[in-house]
N, C-alpha and C. Protein backbone atom coordinates (compact mmCIF):
# COMPACT_ATOMS: atom_id res chain seq x y z
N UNK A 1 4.39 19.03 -19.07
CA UNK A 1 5.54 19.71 -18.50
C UNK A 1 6.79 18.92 -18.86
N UNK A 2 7.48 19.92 -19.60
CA UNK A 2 9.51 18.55 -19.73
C UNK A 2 9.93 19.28 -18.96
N UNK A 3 10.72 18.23 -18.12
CA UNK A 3 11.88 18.35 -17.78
C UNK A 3 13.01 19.15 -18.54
N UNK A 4 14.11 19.63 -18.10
CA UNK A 4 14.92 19.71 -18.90
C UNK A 4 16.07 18.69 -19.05
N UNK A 5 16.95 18.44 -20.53
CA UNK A 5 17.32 17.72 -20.52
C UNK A 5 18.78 17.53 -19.75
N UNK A 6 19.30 18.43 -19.48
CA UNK A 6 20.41 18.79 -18.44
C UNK A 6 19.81 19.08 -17.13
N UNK A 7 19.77 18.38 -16.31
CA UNK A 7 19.13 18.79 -14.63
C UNK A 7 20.23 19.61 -13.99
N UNK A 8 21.18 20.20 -14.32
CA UNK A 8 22.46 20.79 -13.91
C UNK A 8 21.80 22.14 -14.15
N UNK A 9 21.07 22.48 -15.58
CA UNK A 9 20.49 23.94 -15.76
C UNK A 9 19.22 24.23 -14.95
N UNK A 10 18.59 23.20 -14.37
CA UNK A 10 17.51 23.54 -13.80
C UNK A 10 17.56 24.44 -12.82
N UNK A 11 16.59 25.40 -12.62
CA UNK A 11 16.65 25.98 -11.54
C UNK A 11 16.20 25.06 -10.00
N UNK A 12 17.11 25.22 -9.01
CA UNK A 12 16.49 23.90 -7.70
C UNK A 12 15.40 24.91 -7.39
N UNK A 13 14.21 23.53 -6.35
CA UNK A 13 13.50 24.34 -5.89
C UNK A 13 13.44 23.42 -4.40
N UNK A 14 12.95 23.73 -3.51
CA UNK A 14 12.77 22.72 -2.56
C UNK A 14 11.18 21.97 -2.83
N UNK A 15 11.21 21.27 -1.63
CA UNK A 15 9.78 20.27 -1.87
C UNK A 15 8.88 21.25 -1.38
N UNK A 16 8.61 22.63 -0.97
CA UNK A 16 7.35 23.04 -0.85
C UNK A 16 6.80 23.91 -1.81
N UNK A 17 8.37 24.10 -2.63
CA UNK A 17 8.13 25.38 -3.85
C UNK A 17 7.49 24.30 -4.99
N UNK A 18 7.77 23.06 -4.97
CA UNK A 18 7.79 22.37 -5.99
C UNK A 18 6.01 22.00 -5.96
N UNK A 19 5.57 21.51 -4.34
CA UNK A 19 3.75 20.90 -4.04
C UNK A 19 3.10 22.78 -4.21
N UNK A 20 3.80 23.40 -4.28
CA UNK A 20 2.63 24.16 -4.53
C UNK A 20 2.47 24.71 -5.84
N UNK A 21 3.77 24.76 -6.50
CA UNK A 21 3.46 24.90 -8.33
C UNK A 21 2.82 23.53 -8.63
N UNK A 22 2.92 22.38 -8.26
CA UNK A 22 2.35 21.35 -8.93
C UNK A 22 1.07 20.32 -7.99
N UNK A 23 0.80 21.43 -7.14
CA UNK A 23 -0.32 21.16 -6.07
C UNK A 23 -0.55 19.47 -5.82
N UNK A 24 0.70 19.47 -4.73
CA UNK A 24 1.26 17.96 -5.17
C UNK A 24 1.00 17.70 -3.41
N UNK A 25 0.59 16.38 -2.72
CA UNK A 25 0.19 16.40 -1.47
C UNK A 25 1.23 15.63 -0.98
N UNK A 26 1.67 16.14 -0.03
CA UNK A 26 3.29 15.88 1.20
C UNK A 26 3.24 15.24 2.02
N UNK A 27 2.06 14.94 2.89
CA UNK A 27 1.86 14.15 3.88
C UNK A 27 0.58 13.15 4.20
N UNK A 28 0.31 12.49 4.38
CA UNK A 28 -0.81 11.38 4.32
C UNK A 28 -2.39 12.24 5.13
N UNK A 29 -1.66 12.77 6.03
CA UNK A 29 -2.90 14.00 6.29
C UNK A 29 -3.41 14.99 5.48
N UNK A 30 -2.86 15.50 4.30
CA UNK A 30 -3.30 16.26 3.39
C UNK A 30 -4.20 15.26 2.49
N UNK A 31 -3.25 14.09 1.78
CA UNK A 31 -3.80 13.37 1.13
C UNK A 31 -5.63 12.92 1.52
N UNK A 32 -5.19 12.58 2.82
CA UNK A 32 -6.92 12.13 3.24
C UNK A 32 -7.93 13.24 2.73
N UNK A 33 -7.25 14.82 3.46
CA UNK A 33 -8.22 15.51 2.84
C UNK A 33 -8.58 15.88 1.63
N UNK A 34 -7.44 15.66 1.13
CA UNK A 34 -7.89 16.13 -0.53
C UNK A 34 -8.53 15.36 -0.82
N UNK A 35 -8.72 14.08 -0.59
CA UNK A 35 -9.41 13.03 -0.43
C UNK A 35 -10.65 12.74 -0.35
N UNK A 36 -11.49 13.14 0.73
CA UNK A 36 -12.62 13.36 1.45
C UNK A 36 -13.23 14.58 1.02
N UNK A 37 -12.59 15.85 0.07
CA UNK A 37 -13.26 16.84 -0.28
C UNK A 37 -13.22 16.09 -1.70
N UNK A 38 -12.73 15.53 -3.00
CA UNK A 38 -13.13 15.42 -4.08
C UNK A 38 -14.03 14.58 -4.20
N UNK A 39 -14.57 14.96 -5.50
CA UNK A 39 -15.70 14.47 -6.63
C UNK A 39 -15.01 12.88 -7.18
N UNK A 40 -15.39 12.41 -7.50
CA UNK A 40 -15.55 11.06 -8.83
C UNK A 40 -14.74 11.42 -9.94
N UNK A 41 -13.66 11.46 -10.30
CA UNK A 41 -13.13 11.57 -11.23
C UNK A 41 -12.06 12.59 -10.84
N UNK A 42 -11.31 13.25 -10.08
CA UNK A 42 -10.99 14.10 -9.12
C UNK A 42 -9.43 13.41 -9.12
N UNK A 43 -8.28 13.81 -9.24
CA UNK A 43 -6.90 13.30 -9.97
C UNK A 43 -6.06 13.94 -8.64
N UNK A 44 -5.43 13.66 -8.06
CA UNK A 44 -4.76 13.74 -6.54
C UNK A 44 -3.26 13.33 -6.96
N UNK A 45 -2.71 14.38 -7.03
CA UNK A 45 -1.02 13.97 -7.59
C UNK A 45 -0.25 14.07 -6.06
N UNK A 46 0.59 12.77 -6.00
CA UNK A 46 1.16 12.30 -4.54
C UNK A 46 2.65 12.08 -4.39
N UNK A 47 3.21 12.02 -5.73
CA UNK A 47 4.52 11.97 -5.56
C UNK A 47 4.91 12.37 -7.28
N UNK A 48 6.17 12.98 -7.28
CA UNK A 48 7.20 13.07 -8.21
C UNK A 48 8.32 12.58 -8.67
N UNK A 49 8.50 11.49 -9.49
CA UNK A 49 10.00 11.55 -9.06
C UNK A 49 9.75 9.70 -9.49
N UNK A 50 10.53 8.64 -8.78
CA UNK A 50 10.58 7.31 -8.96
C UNK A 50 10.05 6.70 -7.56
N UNK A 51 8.86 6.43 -7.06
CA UNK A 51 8.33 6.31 -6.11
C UNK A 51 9.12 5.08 -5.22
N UNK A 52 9.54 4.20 -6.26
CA UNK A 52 10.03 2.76 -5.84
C UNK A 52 11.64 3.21 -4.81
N UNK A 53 12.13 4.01 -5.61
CA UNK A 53 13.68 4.39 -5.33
C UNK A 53 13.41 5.53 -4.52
N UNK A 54 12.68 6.49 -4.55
CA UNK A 54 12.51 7.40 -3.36
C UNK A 54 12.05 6.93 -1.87
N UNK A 55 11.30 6.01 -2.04
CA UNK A 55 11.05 5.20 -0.22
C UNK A 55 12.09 4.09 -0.15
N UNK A 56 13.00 3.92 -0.91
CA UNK A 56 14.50 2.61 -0.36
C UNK A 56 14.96 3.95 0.28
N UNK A 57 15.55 3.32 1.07
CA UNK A 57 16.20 3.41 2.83
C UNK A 57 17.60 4.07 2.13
N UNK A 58 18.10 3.50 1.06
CA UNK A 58 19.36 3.35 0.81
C UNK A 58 19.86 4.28 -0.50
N UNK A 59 18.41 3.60 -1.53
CA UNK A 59 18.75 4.75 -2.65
C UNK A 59 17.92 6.12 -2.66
N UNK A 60 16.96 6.00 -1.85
CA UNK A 60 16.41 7.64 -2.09
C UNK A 60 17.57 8.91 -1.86
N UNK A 61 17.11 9.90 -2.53
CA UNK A 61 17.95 11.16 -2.38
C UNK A 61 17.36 11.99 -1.12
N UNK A 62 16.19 11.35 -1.20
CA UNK A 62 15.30 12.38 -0.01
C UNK A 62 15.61 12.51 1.68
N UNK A 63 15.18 13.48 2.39
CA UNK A 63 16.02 13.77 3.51
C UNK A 63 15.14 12.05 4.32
N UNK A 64 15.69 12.10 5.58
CA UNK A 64 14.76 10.79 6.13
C UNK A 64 13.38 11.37 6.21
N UNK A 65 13.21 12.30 6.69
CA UNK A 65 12.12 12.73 7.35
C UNK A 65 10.82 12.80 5.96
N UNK A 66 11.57 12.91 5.24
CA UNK A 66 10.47 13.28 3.72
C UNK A 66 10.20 11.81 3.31
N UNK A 67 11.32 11.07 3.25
CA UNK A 67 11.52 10.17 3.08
C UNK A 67 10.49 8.99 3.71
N UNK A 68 10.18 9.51 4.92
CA UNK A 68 9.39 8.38 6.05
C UNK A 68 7.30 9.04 5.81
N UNK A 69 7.81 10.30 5.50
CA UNK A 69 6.45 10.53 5.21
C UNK A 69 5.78 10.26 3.45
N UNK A 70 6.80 10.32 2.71
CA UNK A 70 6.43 9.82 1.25
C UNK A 70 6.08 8.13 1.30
N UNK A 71 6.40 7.62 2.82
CA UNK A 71 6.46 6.62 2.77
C UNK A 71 4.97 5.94 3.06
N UNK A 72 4.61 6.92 4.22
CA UNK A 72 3.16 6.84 4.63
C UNK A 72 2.03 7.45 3.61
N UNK A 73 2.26 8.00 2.79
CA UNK A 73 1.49 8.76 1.66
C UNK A 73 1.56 7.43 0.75
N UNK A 74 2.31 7.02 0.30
CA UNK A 74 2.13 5.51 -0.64
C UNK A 74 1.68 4.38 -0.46
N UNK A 75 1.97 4.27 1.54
CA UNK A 75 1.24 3.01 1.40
C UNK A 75 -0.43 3.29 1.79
N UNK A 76 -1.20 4.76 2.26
CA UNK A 76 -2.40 5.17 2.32
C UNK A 76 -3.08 5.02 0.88
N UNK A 77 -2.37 5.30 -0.13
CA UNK A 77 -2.66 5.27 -1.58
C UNK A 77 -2.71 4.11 -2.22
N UNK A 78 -1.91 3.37 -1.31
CA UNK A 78 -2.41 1.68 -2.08
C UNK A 78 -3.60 0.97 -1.32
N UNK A 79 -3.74 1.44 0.13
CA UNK A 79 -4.47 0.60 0.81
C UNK A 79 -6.04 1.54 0.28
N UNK A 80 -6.05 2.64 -0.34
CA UNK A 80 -7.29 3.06 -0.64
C UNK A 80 -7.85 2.52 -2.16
N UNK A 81 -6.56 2.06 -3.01
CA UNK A 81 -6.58 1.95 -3.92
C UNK A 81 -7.71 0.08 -4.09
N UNK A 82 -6.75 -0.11 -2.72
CA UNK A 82 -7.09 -1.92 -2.89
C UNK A 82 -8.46 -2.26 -2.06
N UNK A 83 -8.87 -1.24 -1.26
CA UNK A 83 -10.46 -0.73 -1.12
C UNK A 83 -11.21 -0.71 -1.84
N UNK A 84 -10.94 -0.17 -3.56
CA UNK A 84 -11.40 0.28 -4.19
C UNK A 84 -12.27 1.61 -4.50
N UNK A 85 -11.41 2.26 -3.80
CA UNK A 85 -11.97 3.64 -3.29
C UNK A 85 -11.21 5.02 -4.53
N UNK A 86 -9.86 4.37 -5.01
CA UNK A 86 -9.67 5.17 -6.24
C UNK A 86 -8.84 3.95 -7.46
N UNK A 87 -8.23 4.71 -8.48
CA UNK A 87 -7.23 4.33 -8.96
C UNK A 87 -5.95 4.95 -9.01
N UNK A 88 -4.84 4.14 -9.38
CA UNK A 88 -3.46 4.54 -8.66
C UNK A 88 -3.00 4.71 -10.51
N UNK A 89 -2.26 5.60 -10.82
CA UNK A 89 -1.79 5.85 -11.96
C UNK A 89 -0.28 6.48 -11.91
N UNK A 90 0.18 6.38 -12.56
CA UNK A 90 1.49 6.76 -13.42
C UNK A 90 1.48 7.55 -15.11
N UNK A 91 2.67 8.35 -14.60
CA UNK A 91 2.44 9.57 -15.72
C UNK A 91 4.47 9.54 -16.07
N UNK A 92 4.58 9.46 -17.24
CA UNK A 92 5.53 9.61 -17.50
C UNK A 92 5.91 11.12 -17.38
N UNK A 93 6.68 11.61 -16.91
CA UNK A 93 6.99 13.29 -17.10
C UNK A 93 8.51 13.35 -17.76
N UNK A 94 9.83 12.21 -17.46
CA UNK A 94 10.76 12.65 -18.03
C UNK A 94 11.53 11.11 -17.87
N UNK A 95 12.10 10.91 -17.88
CA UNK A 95 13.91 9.69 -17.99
C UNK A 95 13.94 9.92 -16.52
N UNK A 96 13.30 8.54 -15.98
CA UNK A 96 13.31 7.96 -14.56
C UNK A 96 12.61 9.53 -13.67
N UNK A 97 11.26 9.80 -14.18
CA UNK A 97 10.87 10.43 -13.51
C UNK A 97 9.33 10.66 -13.68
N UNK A 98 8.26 9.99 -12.63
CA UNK A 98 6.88 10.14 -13.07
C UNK A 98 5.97 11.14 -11.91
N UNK A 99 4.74 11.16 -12.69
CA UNK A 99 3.80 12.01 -11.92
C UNK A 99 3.37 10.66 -10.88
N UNK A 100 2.93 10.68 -10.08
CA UNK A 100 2.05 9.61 -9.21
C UNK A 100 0.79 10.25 -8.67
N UNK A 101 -0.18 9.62 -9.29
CA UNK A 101 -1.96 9.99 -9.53
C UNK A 101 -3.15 9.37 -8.69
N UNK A 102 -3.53 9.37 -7.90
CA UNK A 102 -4.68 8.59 -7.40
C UNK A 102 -6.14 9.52 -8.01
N UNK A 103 -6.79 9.01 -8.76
CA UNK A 103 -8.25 9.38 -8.96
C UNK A 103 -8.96 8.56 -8.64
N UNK A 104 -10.12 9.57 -7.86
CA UNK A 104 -11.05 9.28 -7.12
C UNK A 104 -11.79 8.52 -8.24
N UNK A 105 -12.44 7.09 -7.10
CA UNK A 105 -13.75 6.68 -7.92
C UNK A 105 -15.10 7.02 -7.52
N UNK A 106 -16.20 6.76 -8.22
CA UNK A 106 -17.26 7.37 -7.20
C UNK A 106 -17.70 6.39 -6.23
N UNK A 107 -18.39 7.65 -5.35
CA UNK A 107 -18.30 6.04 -3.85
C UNK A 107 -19.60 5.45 -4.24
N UNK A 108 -19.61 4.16 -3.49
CA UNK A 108 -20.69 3.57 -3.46
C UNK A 108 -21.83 4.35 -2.63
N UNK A 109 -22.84 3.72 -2.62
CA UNK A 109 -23.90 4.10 -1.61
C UNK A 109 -23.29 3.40 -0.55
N UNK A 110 -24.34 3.86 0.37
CA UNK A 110 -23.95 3.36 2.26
C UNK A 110 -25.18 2.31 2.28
N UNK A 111 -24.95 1.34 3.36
CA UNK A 111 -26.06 0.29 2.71
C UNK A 111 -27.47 0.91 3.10
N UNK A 112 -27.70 2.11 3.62
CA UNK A 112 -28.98 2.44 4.05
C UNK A 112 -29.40 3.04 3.03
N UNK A 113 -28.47 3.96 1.98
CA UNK A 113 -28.96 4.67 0.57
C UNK A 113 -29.29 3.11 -0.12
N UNK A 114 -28.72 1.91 -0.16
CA UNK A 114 -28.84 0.69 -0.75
C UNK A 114 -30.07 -0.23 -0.68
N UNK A 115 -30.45 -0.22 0.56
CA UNK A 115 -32.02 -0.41 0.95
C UNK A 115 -33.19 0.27 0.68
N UNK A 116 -33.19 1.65 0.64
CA UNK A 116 -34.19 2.79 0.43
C UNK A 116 -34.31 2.46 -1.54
N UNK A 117 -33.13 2.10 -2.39
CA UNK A 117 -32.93 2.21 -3.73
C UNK A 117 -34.09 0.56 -3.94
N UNK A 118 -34.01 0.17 -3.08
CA UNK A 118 -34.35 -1.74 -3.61
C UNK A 118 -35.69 -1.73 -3.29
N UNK A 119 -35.61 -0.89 -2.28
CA UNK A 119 -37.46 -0.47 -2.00
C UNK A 119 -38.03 0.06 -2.51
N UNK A 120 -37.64 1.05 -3.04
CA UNK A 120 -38.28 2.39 -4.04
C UNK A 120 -38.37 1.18 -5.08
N UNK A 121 -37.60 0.65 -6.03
CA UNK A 121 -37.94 -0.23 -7.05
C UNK A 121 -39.32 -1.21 -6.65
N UNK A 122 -39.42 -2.13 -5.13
CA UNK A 122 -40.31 -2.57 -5.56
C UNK A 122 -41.82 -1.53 -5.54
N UNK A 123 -41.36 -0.65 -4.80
CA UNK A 123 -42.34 -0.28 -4.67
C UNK A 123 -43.15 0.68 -6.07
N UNK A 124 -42.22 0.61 -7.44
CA UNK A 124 -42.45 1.38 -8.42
C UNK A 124 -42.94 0.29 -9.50
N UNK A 125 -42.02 -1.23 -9.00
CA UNK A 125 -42.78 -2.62 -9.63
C UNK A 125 -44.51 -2.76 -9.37
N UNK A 126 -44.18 -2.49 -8.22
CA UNK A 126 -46.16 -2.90 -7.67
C UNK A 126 -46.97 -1.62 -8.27
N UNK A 127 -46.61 -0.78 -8.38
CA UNK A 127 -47.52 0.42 -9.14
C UNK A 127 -47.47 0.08 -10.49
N UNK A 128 -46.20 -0.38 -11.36
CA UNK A 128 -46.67 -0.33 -12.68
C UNK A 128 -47.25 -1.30 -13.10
């Protein structure tokens, strides 16, 4: 997708016209779920725009209120990230303007699928 190179010709849209052409998640409660319903490899787009300069207090353009919740959506996305529960990516889309990506990794087992796996082995060692 380009941008255009004059943002003056663009047509505006607001932030809900914009998450639903680019099925983009708004609040840290969506995020979880989109979350908790994907697969392993599963690409979760969370912000638009310059993530760093959209949560400053001072330089974002964004209203507060968007502002305080883009805020809670980024830091859910790092603390899942540093879990190791996805990866956090960046997408160039235009001149000071990126996609922001979390893809899912696949989960681990739970340690009880982890025990049943170590058993089944020995127990496939002693048969062969």
């Amino acid at each position: 997708m380009m941008l255009p190179q004059n943002p003056d010709q663009a047509p505006r849209a607001d932030a809900a016209d914009l998450a639903a052409l680019l099925d983009l998640v708004l609040d840290e409660n969506t995020l979880c779920d989109r979350f908790a319903d994907a697969a392993a490899g599963d690409a979760i787009t969370y912000h638009i725009g310059m993530l760093a300069r959209d949560r400053d207090k001072i330089a974002t353009k964004l209203l507060p209120e968007r502002r305080d919740e883009l805020e809670l959506v980024a830091r859910r996305a790092l603390a899942m990230a540093e879990a190791g529960l996805c990866h956090l990516l960046q997408r160039r889309m235009d001149t000071e303007c990126f996609a922001y990506i979390l893809v899912v990794r696949p989960r681990s087992t739970n340690s009880r699928g982890m025990a049943s796996a170590a058993l089944l082995q020995k127990l496939q060692r002693g048969i062969a």
